[in-house]
N, C-alpha and C. Protein backbone atom coordinates (compact mmCIF):
# COMPACT_ATOMS: atom_id res chain seq x y z
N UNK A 1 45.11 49.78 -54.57
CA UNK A 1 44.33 50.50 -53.58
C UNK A 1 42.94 50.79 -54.15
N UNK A 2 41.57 50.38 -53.12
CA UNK A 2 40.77 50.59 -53.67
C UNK A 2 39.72 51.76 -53.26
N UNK A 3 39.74 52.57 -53.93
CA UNK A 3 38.93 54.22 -53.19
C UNK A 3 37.04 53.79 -53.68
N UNK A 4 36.63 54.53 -52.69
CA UNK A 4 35.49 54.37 -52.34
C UNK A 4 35.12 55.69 -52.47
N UNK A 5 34.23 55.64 -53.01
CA UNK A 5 33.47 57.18 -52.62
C UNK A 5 32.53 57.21 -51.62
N UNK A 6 32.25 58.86 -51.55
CA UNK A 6 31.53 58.95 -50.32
C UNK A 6 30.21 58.55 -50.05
N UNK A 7 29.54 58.37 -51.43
CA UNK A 7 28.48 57.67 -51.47
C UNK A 7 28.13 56.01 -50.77
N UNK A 8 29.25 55.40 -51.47
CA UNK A 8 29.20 54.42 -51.21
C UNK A 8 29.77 53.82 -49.93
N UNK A 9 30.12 54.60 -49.46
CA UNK A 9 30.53 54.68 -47.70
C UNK A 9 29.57 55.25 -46.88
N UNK A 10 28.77 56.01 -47.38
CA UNK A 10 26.88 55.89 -46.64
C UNK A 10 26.17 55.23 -46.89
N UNK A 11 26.31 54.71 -47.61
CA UNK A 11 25.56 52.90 -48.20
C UNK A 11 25.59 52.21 -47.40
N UNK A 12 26.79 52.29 -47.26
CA UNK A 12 27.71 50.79 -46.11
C UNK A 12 27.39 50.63 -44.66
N UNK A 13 27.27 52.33 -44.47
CA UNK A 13 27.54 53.08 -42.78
C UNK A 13 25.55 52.57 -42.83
N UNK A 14 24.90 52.85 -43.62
CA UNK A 14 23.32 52.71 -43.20
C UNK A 14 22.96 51.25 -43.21
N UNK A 15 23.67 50.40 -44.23
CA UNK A 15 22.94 48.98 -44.20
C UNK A 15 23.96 48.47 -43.18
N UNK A 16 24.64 48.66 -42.40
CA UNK A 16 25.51 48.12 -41.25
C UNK A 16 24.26 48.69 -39.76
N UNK A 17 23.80 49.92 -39.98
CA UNK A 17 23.04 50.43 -39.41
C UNK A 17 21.95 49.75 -39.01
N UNK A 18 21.52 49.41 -40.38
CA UNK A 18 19.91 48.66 -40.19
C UNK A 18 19.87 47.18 -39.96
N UNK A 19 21.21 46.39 -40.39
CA UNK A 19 20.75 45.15 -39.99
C UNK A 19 21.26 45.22 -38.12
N UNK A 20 22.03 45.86 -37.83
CA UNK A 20 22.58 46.27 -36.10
C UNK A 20 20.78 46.64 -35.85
N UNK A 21 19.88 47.25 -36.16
CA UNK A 21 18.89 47.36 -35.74
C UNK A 21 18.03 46.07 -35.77
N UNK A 22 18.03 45.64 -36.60
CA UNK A 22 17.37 44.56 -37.05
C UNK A 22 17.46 43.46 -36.20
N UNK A 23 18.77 43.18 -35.59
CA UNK A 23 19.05 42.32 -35.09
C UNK A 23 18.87 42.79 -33.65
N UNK A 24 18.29 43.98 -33.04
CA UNK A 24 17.77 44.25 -31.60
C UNK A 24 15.98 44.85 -31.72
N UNK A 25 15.58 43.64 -32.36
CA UNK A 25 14.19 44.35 -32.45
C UNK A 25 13.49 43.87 -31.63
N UNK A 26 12.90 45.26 -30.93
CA UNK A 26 11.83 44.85 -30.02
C UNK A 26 10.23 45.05 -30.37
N UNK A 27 9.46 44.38 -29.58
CA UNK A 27 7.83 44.68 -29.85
C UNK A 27 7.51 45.07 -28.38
N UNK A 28 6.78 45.94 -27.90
CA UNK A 28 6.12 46.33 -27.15
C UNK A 28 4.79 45.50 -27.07
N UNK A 29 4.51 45.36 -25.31
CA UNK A 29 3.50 44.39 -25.27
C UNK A 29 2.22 45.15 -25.14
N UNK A 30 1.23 44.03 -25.77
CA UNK A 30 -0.03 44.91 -26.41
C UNK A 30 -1.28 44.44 -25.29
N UNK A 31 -2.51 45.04 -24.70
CA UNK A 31 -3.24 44.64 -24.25
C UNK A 31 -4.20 43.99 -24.80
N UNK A 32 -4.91 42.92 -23.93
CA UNK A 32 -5.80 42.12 -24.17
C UNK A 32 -7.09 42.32 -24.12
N UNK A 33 -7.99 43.36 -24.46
CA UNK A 33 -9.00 44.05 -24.01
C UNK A 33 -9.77 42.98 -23.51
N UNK A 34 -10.09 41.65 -24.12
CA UNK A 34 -11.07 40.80 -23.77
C UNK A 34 -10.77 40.37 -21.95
N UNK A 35 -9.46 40.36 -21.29
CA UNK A 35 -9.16 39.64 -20.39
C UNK A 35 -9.65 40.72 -19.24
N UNK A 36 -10.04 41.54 -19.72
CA UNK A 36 -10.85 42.22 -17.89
C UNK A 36 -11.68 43.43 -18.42
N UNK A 37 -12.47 44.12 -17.27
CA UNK A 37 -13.53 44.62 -17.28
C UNK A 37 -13.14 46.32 -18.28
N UNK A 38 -13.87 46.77 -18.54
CA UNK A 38 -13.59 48.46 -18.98
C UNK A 38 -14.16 49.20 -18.37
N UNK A 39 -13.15 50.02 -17.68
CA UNK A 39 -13.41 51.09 -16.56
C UNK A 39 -14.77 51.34 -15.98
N UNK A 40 -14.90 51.73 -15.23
CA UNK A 40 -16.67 52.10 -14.52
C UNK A 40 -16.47 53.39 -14.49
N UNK A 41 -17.09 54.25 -14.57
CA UNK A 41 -17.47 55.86 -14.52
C UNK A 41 -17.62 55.87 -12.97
N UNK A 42 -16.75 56.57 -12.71
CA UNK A 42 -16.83 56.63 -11.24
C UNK A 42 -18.37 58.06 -10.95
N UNK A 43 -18.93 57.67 -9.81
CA UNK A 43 -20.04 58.41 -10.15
C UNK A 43 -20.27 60.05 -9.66
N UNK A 44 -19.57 60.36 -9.24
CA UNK A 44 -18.94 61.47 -8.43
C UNK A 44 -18.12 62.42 -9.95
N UNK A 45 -17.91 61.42 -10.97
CA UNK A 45 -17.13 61.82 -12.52
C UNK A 45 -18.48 62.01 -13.54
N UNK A 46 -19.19 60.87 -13.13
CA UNK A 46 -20.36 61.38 -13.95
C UNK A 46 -21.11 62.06 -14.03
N UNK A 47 -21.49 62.72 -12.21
CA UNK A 47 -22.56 63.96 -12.25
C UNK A 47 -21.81 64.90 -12.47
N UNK A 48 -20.35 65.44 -12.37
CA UNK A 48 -20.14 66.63 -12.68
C UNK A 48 -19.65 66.65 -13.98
N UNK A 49 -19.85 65.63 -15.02
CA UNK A 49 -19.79 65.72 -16.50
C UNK A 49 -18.54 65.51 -16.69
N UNK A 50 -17.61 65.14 -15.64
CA UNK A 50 -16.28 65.08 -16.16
C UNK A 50 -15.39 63.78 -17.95
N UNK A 51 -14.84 64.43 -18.42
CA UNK A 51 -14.31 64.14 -19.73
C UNK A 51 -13.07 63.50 -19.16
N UNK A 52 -12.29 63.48 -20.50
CA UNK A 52 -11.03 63.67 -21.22
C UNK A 52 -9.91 62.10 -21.18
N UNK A 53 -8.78 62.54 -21.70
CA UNK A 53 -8.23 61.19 -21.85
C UNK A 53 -7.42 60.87 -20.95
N UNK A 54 -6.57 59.77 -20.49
CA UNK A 54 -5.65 59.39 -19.31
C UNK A 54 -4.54 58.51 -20.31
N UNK A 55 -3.56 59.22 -19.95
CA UNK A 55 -2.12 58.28 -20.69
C UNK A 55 -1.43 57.59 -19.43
N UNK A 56 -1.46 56.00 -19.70
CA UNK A 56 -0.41 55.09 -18.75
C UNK A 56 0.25 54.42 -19.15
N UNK A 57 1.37 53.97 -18.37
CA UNK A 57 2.20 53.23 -18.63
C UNK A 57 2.22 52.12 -17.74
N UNK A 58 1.96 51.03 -18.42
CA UNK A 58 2.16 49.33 -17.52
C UNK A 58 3.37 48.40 -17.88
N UNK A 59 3.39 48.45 -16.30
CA UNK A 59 5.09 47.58 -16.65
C UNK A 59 4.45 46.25 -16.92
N UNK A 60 4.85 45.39 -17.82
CA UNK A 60 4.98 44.24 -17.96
C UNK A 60 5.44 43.09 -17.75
N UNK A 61 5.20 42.16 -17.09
CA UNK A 61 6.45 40.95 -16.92
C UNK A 61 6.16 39.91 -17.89
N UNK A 62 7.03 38.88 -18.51
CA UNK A 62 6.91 38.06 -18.69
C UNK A 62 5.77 37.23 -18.89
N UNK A 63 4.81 37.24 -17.94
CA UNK A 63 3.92 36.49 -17.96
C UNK A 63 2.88 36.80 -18.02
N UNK A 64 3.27 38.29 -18.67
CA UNK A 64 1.88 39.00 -19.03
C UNK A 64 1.09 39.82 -18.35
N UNK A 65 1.25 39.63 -16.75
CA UNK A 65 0.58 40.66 -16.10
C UNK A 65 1.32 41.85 -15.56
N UNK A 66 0.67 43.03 -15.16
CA UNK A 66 1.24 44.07 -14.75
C UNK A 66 1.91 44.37 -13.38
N UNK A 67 2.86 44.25 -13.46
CA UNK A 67 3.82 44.59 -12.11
C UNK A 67 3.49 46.12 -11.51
N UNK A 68 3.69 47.00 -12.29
CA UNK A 68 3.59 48.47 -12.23
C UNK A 68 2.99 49.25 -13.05
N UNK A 69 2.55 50.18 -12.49
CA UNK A 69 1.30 51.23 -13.31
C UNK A 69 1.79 52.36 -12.85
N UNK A 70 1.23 53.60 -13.93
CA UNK A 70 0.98 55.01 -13.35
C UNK A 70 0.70 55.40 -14.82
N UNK A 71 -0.24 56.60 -14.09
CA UNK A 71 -0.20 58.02 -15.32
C UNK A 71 0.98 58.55 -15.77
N UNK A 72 1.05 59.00 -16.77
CA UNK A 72 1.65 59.84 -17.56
C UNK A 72 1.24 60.89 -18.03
N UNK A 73 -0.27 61.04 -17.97
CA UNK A 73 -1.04 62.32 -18.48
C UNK A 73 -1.99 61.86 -17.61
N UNK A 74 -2.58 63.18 -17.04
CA UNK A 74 -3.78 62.99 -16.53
C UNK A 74 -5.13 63.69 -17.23
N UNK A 75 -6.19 63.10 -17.25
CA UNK A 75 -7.27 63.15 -17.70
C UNK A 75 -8.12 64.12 -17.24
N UNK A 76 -7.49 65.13 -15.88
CA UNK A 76 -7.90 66.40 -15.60
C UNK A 76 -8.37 66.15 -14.66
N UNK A 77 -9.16 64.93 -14.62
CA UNK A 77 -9.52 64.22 -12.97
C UNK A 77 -9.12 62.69 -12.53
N UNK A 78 -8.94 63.15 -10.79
CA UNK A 78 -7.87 62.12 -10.34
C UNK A 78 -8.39 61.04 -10.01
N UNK A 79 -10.34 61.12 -9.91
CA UNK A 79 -11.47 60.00 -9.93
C UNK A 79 -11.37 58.96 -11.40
N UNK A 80 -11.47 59.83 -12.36
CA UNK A 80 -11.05 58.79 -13.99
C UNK A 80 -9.75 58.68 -13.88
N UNK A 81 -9.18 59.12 -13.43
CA UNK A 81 -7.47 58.40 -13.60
C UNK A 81 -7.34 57.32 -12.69
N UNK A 82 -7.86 57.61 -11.65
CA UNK A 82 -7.75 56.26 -10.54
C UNK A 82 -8.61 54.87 -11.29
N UNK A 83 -9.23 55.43 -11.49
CA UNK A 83 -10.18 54.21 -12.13
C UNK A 83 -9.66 53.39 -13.53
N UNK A 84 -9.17 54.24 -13.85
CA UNK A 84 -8.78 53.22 -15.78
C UNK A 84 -7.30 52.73 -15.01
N UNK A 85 -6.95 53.51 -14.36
CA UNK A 85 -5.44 52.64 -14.10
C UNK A 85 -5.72 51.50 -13.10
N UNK A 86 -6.81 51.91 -11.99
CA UNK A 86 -7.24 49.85 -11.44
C UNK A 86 -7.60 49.23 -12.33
N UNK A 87 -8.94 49.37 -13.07
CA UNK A 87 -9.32 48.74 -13.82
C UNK A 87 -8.18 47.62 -14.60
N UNK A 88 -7.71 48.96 -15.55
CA UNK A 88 -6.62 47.93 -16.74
C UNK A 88 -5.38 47.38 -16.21
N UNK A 89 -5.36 47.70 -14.86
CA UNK A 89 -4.20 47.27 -14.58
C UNK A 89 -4.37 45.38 -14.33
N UNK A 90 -5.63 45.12 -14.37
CA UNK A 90 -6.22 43.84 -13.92
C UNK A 90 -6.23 43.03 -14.97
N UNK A 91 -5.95 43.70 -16.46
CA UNK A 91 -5.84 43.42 -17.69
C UNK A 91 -4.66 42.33 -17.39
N UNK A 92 -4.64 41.49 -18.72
CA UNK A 92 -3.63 40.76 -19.20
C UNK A 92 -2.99 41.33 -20.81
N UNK A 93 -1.72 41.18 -20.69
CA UNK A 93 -1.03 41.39 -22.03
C UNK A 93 -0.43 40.19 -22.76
N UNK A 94 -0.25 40.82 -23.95
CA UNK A 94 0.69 40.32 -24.80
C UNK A 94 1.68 40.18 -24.52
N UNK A 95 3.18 39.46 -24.06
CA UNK A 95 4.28 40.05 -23.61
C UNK A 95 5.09 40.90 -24.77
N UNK A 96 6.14 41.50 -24.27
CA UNK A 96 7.16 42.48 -25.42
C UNK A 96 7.72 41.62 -25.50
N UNK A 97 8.86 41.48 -26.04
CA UNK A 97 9.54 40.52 -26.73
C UNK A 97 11.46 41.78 -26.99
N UNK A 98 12.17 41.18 -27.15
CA UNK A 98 13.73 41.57 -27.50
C UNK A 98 14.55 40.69 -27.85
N UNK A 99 14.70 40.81 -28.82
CA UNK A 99 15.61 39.72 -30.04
C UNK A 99 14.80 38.31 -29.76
N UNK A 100 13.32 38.88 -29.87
CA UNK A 100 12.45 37.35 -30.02
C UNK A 100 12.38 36.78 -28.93
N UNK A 101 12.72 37.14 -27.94
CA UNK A 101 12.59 36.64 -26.43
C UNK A 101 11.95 37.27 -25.57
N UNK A 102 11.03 36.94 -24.47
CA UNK A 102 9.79 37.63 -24.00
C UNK A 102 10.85 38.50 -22.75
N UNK A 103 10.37 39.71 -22.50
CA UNK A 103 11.16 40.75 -22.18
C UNK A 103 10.11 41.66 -20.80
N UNK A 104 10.35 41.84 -20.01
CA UNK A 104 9.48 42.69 -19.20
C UNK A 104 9.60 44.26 -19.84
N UNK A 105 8.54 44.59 -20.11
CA UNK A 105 8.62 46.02 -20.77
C UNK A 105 7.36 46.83 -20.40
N UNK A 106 7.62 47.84 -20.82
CA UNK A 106 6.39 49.05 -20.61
C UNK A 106 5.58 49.15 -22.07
N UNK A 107 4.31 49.24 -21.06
CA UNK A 107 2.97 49.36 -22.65
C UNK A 107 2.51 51.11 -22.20
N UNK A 108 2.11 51.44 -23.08
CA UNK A 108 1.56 52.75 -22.86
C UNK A 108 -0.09 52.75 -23.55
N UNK A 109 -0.72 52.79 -22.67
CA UNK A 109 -2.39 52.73 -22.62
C UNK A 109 -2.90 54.13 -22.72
N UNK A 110 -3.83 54.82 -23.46
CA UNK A 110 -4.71 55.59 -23.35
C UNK A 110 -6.34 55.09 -23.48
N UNK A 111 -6.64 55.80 -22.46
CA UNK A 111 -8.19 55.75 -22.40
C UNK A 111 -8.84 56.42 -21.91
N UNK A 112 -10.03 57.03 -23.20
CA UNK A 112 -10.96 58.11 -23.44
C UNK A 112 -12.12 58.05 -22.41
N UNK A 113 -12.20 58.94 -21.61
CA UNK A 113 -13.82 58.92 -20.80
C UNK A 113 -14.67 59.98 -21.51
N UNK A 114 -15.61 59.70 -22.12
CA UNK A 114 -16.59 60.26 -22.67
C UNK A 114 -18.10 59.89 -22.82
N UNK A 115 -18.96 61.23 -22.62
CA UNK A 115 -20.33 60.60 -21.99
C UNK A 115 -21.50 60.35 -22.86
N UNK A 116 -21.82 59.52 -23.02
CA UNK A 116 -22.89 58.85 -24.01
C UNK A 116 -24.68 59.69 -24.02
């Protein structure tokens, strides 16, 4: 009979762990900044000095373009949020990928409006 200690049975339990991870690895798909325009200051945002950042999420397909959009944070105004989410939504991506195979997934975009 062969006894194991407890050590070496969290050894076992983590590298069983990590290659089970290993073997479901995903990449999240990345944007292409070059493939479309960067936001326009909507101008109604610019005279009243409006700021701040906008968090989105773009669904991805396969083939790189965006199926679905929305905020996740808003940027405090609903003129710069409307705008970076048309804008980039016109973007092209990278696709995500899952166990190395191109995967429809969600990217999460932030973008800063700030006045020069």
């Amino acid at each position: 009979m062969i006894m194991k200690s407890p050590l070496s049975t969290l050894l076992c339990s983590l590298l069983f762990v990590a290659a089970s991870s290993a073997m479901a690895a995903e990449t999240a798909p990345v944007m292409d900044n070059k493939s479309c325009d960067s936001p326009k200051y909507p101008k109604a945002a610019l005279m009243n000095e409006e700021t701040g950042t906008v968090s989105m999420g773009f669904l991805v397909s396969t083939d790189g373009k965006v199926v679905e959009s929305k905020v996740e944070k808003s940027s405090g105004s609903k003129s710069l949020d409307k705008a970076a989410l048309t804008a980039l939504s016109l973007c092209k991506f990278k696709v995500g990928t899952k166990d190395g195979k191109p995967e429809q997934s969600w990217a999460k975009v932030d973008f800063v409006w700030k006045l020069e």
